[in-house]
C-alpha atoms as a PDB file:
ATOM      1  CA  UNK A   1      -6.121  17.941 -17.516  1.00  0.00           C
ATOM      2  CA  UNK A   2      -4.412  20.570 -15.887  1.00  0.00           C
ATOM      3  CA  UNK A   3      -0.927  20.562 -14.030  1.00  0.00           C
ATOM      4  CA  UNK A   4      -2.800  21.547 -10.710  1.00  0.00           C
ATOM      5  CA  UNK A   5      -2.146  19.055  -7.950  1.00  0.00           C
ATOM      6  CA  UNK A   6      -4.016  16.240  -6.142  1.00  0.00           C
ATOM      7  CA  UNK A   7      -4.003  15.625  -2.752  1.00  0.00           C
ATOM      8  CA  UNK A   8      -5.215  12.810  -1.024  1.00  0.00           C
ATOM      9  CA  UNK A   9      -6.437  13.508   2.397  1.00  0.00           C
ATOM     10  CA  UNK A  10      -5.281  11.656   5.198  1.00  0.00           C
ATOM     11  CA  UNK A  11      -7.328   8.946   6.956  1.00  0.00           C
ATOM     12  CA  UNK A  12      -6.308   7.640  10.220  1.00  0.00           C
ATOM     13  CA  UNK A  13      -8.286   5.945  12.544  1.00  0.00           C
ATOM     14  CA  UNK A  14      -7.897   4.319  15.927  1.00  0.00           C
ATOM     15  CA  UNK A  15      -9.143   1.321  17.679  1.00  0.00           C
ATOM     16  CA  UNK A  16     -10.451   1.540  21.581  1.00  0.00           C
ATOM     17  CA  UNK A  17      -7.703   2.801  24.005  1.00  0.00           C
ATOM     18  CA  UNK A  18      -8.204  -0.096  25.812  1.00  0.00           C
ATOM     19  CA  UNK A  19      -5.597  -1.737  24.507  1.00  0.00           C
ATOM     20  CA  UNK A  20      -2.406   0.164  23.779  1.00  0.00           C
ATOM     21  CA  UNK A  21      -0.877  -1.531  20.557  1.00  0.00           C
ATOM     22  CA  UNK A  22      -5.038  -0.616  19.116  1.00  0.00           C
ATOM     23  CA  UNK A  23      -4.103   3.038  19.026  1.00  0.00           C
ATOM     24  CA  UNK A  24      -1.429   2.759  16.039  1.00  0.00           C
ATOM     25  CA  UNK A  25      -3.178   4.795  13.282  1.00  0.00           C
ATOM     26  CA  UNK A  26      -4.345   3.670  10.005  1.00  0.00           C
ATOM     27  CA  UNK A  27      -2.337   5.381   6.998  1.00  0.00           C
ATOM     28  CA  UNK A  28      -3.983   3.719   3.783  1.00  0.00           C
ATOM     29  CA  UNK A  29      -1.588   4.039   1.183  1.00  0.00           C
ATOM     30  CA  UNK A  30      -1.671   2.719  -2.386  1.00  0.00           C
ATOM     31  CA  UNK A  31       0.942   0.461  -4.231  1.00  0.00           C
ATOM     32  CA  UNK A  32       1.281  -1.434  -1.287  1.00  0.00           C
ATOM     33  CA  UNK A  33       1.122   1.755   0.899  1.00  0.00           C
ATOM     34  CA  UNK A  34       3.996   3.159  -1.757  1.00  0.00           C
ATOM     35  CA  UNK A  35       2.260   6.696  -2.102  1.00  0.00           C
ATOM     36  CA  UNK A  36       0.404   7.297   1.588  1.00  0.00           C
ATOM     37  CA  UNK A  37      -2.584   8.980   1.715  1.00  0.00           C
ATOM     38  CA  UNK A  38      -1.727  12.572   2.059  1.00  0.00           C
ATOM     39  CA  UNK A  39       0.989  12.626  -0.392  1.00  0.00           C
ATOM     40  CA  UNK A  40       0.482  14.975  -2.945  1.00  0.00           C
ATOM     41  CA  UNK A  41       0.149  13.726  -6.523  1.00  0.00           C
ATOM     42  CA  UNK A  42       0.731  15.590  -9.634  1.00  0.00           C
ATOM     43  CA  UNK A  43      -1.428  15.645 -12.805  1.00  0.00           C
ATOM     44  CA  UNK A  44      -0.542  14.611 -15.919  1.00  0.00           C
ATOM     45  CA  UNK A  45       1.253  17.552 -18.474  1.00  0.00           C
ATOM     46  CA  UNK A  46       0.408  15.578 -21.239  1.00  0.00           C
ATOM     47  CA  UNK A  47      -2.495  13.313 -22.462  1.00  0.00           C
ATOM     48  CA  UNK A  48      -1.921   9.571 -23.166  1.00  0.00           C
ATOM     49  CA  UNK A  49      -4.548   7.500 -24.766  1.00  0.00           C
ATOM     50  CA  UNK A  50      -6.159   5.289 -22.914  1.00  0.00           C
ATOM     51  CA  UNK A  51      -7.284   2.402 -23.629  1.00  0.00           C
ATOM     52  CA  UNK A  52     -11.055   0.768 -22.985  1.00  0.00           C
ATOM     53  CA  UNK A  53      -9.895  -1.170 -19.679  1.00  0.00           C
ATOM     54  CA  UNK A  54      -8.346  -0.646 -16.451  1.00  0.00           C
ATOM     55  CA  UNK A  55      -4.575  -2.275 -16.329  1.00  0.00           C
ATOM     56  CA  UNK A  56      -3.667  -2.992 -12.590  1.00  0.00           C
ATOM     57  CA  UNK A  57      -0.150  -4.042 -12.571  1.00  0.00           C
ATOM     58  CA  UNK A  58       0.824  -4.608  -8.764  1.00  0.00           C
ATOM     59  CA  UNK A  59       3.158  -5.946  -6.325  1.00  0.00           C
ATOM     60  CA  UNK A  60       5.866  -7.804  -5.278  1.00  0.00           C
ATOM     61  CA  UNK A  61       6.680 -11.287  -4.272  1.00  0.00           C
ATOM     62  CA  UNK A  62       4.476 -12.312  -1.561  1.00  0.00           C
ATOM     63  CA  UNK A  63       6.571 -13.270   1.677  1.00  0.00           C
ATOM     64  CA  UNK A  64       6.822 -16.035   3.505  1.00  0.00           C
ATOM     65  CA  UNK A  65       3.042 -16.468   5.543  1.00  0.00           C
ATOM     66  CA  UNK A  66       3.134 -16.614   8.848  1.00  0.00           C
ATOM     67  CA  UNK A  67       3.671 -19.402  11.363  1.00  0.00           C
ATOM     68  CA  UNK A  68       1.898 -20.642  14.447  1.00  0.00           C
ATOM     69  CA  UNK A  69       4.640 -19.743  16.700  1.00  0.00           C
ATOM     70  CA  UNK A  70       5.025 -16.481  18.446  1.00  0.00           C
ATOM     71  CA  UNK A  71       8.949 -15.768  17.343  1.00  0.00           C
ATOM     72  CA  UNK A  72      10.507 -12.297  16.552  1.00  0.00           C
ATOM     73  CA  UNK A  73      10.701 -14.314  12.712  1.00  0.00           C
ATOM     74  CA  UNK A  74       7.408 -14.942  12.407  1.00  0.00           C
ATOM     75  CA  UNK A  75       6.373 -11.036  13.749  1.00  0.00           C
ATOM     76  CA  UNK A  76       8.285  -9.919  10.808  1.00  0.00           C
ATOM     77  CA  UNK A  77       6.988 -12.381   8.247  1.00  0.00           C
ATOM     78  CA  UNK A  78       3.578 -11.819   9.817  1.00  0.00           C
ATOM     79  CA  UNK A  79       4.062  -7.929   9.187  1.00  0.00           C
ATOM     80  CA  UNK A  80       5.812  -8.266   5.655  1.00  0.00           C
ATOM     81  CA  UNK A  81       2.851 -10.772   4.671  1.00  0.00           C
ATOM     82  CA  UNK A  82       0.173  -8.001   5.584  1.00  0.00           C
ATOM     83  CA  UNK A  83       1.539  -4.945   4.218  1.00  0.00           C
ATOM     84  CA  UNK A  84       2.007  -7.258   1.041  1.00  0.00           C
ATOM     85  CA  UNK A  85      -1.225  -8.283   1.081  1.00  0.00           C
ATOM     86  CA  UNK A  86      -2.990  -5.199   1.684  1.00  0.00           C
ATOM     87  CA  UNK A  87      -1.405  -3.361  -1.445  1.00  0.00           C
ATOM     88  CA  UNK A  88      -2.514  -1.119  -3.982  1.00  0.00           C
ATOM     89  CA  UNK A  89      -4.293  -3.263  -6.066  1.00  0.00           C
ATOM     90  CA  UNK A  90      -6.487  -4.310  -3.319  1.00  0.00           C
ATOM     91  CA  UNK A  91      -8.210  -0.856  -3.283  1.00  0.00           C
ATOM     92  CA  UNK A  92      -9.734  -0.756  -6.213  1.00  0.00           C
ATOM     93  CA  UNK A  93     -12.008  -4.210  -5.238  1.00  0.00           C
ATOM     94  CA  UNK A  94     -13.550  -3.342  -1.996  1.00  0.00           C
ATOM     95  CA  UNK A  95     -14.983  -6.662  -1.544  1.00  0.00           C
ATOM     96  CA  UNK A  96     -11.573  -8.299  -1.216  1.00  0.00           C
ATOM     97  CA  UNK A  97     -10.244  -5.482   0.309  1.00  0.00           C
ATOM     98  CA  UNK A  98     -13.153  -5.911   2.969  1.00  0.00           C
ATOM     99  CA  UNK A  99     -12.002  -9.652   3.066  1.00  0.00           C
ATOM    100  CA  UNK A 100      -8.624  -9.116   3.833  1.00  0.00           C
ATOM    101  CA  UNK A 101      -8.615  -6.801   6.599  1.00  0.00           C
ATOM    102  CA  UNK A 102     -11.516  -8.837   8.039  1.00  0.00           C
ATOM    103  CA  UNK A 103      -9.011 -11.725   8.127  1.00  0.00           C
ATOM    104  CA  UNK A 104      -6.058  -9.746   9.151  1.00  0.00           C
ATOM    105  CA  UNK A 105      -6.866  -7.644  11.959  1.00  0.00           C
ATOM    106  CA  UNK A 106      -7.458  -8.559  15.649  1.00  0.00           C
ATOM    107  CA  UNK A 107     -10.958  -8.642  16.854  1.00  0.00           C
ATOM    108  CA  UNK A 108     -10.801  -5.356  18.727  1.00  0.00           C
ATOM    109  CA  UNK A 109      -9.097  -3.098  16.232  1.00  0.00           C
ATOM    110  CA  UNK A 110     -10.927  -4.717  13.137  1.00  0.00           C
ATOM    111  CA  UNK A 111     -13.906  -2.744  12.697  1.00  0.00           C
ATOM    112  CA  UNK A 112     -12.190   0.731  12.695  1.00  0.00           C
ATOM    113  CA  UNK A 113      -9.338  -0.487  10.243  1.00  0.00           C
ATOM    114  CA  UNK A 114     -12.460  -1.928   7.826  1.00  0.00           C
ATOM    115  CA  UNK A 115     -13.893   1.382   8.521  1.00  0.00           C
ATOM    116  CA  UNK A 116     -10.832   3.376   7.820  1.00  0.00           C
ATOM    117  CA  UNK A 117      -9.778   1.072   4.775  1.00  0.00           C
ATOM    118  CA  UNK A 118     -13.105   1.531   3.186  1.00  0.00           C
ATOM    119  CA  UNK A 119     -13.383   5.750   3.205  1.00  0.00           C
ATOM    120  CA  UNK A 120      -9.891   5.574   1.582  1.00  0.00           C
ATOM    121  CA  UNK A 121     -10.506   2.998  -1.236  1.00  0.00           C
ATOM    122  CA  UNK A 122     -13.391   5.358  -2.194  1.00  0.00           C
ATOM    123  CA  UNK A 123     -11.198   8.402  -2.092  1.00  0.00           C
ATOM    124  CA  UNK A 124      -7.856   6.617  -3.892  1.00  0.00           C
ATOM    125  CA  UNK A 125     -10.675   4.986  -6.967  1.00  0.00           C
ATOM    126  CA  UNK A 126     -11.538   8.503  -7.211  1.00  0.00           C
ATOM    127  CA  UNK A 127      -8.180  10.019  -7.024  1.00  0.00           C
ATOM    128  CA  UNK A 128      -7.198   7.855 -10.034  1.00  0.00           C
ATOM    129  CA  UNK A 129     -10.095   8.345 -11.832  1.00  0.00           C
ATOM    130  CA  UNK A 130     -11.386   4.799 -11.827  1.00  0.00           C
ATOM    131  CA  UNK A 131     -14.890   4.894 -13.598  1.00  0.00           C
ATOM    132  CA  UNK A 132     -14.139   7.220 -16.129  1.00  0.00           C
ATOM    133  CA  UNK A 133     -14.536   6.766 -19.938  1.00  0.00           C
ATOM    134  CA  UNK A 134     -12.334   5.854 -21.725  1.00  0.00           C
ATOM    135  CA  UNK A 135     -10.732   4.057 -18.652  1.00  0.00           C
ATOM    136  CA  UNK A 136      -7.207   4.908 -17.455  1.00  0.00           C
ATOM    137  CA  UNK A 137      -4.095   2.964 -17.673  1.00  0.00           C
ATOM    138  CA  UNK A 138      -3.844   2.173 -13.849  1.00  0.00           C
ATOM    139  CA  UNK A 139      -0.467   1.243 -12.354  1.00  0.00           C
ATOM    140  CA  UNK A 140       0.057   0.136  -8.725  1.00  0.00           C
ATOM    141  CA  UNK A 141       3.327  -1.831  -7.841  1.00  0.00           C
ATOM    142  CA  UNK A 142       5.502  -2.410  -4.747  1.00  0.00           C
ATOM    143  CA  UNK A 143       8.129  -3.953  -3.356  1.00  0.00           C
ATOM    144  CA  UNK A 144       9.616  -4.242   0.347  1.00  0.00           C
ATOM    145  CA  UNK A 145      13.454  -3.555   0.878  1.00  0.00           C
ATOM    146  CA  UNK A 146      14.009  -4.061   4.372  1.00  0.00           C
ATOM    147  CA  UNK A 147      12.602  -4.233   7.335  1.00  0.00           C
ATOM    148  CA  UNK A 148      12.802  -3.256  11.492  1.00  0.00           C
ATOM    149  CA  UNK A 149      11.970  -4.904  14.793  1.00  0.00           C
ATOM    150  CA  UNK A 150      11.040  -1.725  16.721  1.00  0.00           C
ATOM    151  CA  UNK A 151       9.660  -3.526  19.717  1.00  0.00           C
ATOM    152  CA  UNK A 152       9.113  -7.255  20.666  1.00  0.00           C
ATOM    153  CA  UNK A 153       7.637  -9.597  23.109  1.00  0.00           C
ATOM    154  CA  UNK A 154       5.800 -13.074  22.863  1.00  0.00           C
ATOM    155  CA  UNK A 155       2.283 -10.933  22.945  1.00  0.00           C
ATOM    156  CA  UNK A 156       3.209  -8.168  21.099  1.00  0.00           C
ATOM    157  CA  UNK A 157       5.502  -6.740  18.489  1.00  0.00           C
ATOM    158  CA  UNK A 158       5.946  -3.666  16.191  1.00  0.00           C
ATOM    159  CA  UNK A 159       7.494  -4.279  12.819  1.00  0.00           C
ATOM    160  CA  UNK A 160       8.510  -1.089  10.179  1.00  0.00           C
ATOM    161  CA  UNK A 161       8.888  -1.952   6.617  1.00  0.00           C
ATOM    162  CA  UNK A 162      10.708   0.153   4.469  1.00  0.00           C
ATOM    163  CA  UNK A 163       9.449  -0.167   0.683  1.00  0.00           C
ATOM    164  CA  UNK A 164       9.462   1.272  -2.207  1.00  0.00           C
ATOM    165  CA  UNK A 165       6.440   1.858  -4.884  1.00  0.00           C
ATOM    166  CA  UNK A 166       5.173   3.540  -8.276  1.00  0.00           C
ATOM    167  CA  UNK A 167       1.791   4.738  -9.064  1.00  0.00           C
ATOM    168  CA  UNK A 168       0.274   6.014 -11.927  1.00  0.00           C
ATOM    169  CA  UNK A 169      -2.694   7.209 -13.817  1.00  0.00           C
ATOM    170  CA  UNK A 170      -3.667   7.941 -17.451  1.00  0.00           C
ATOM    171  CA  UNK A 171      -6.645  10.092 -16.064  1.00  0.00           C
ATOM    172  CA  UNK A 172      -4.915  12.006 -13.027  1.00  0.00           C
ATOM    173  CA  UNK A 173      -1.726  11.167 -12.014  1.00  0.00           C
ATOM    174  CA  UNK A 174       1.669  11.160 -13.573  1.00  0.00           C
ATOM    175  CA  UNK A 175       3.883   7.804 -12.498  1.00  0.00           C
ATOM    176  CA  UNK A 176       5.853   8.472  -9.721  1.00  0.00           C
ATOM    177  CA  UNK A 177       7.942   6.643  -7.694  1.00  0.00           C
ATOM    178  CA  UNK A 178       7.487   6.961  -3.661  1.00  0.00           C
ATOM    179  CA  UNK A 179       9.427   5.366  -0.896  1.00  0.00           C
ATOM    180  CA  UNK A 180       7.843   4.959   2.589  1.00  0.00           C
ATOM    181  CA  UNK A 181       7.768   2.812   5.992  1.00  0.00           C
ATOM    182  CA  UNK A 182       5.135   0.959   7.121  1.00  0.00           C
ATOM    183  CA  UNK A 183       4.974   0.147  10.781  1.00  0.00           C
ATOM    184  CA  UNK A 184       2.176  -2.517  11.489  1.00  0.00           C
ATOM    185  CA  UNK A 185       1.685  -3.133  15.063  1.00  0.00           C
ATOM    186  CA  UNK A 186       0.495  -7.085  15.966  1.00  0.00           C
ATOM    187  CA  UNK A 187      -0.885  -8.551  18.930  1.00  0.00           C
ATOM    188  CA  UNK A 188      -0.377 -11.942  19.496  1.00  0.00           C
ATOM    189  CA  UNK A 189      -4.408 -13.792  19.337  1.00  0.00           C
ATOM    190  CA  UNK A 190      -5.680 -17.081  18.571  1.00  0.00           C
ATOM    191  CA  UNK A 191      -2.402 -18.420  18.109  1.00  0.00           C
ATOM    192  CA  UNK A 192      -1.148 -16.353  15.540  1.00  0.00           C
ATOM    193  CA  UNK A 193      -0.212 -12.576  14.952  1.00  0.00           C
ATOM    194  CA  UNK A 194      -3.303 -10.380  14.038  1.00  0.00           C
ATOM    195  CA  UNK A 195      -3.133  -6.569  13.182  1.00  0.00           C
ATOM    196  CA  UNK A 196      -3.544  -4.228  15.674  1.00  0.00           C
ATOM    197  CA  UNK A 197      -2.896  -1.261  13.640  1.00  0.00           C
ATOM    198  CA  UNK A 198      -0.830   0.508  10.524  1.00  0.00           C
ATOM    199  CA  UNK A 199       0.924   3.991  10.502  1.00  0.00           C
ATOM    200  CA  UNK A 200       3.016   5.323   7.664  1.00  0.00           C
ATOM    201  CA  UNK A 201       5.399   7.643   7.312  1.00  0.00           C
ATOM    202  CA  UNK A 202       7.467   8.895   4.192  1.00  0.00           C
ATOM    203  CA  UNK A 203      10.909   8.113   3.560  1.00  0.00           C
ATOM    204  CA  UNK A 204      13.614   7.326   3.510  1.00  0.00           C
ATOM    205  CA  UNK A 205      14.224   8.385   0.085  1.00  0.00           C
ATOM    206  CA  UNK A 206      17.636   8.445  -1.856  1.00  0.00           C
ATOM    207  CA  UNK A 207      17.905  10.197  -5.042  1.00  0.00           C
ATOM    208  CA  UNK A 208      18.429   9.597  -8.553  1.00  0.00           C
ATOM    209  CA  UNK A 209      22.340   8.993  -9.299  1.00  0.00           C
ATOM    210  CA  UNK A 210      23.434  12.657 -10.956  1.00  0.00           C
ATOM    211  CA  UNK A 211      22.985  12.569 -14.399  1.00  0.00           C
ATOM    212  CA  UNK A 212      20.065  10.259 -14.718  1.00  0.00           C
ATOM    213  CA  UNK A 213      16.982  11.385 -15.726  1.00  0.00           C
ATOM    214  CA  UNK A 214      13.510   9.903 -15.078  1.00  0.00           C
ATOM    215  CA  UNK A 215      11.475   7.893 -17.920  1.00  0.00           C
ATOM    216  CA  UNK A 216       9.349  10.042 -19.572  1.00  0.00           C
ATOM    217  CA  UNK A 217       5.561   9.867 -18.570  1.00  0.00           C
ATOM    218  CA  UNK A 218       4.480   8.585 -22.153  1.00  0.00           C
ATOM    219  CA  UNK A 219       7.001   5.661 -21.314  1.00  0.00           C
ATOM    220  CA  UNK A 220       6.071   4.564 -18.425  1.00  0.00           C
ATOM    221  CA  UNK A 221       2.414   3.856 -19.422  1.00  0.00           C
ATOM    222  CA  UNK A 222       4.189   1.980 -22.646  1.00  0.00           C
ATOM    223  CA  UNK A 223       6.300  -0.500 -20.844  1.00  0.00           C
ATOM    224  CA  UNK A 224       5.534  -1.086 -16.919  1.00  0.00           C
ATOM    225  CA  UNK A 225       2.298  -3.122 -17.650  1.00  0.00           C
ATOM    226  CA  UNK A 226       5.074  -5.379 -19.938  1.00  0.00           C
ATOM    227  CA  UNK A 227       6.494  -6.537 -16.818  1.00  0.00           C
ATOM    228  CA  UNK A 228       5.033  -9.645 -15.487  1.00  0.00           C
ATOM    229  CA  UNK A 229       4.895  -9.681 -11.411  1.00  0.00           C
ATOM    230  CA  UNK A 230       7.100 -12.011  -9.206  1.00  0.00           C
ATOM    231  CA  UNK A 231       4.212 -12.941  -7.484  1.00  0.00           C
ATOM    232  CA  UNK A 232       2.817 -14.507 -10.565  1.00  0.00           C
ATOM    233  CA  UNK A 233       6.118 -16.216 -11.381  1.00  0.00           C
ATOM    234  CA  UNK A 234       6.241 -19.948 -10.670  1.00  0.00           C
ATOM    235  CA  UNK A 235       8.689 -20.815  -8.049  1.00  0.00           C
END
């Protein structure tokens, strides 16, 4: 494996202008949207064993679900619940991933965000070399840090969540960490907030305190997968 790097194009796709919160784009991202497609990923320098399965480690705490009331709280739960739920580890099973955004988005915008969802699980399995022997250590994780109300009313609201993610590959991609913000735009249908449409954008970003040097590629792969998630943690 060489040090030449990966990019992942970017898919973005648009539901019918006839509604305006429809014509958010789609940014797919993995670990939880913490490395948008686009980004450009780095190959490994130098070659850790792998071993004969995938290891997914992913996520963070999943947020509160949302309730039946159209509030500016239950917007932002609504949005923080989705962008949880649709994260990295969700791409590499497309029939869940399928599920989910079925379940998720609002009747008009669905199809083009199953579409859109679809094209860049197949791109992001191939990215990290899922379906290659010996199989890569795989990790995907996430977790949100804050969030925005960029726009409310009782039919409509957009919601930017600012998280922060790793990602990593034994076969093709050296674990990085990558900060972005998700805005999810929801329309309020059926008496609850569906998903009218995802954009991402990198950033913000702060840096490394001076003097402290990133874990070593080698470690990573060792120890992350040690961690046990949140999410998986009883209450």
């Amino acid at each position: 494996m060489t040090g030449r790097p990966v990019d992942l194009p970017p898919v973005r796709a648009y539901a019918p202008r006839r509604r305006r919160l429809a014509t958010a784009g789609v940014a797919v991202a993995l670990v939880a949207i913490g490395v948008a497609i686009g980004s450009r990923l780095t190959a490994p320098r130098e070659k850790v064993a792998a071993p004969a399965t995938v290891t997914v480690t992913s996520s963070s705490p999943t947020p509160s679900a949302p309730t039946a009331e159209s509030t500016r709280t239950s917007a932002v739960a609504a949005a923080a619940t989705y962008v949880s739920e649709l994260d990295g580890s969700l791409l590499l099973d497309s029939t869940r991933l399928r599920a989910v955004v079925n379940r998720i988005a609002s009747a008009q915008a669905r199809p083009t965000l199953v579409t859109a969802y679809e094209q860049a699980a197949a791109q992001a399995r191939e990215r990290l070399g899922l379906g290659t022997v010996p199989a890569p250590v795989v990790i995907l994780r996430a977790a949100p840090v804050g969030y925005r109300v960029d726009g409310y009313s009782a039919r409509s609201a957009t919601i930017s969540i600012w998280r922060v993610g790793i990602i990593g590959s034994g076969a093709t991609v050296d674990p990085q960490q990558s900060w972005a913000t998700e805005t999810v735009t929801l329309v309020w249908e059926s008496g609850r907030w569906e998903v009218a449409g995802f954009s991402s954008a990198p950033g913000p970003t702060p840096p490394l305190p001076a003097g402290v040097a990133a874990t070593s590629r080698g470690e990573l792969f060792r120890t992350v997968p040690g961690f046990e998630e949140f999410a998986s943690a009883a209450p």
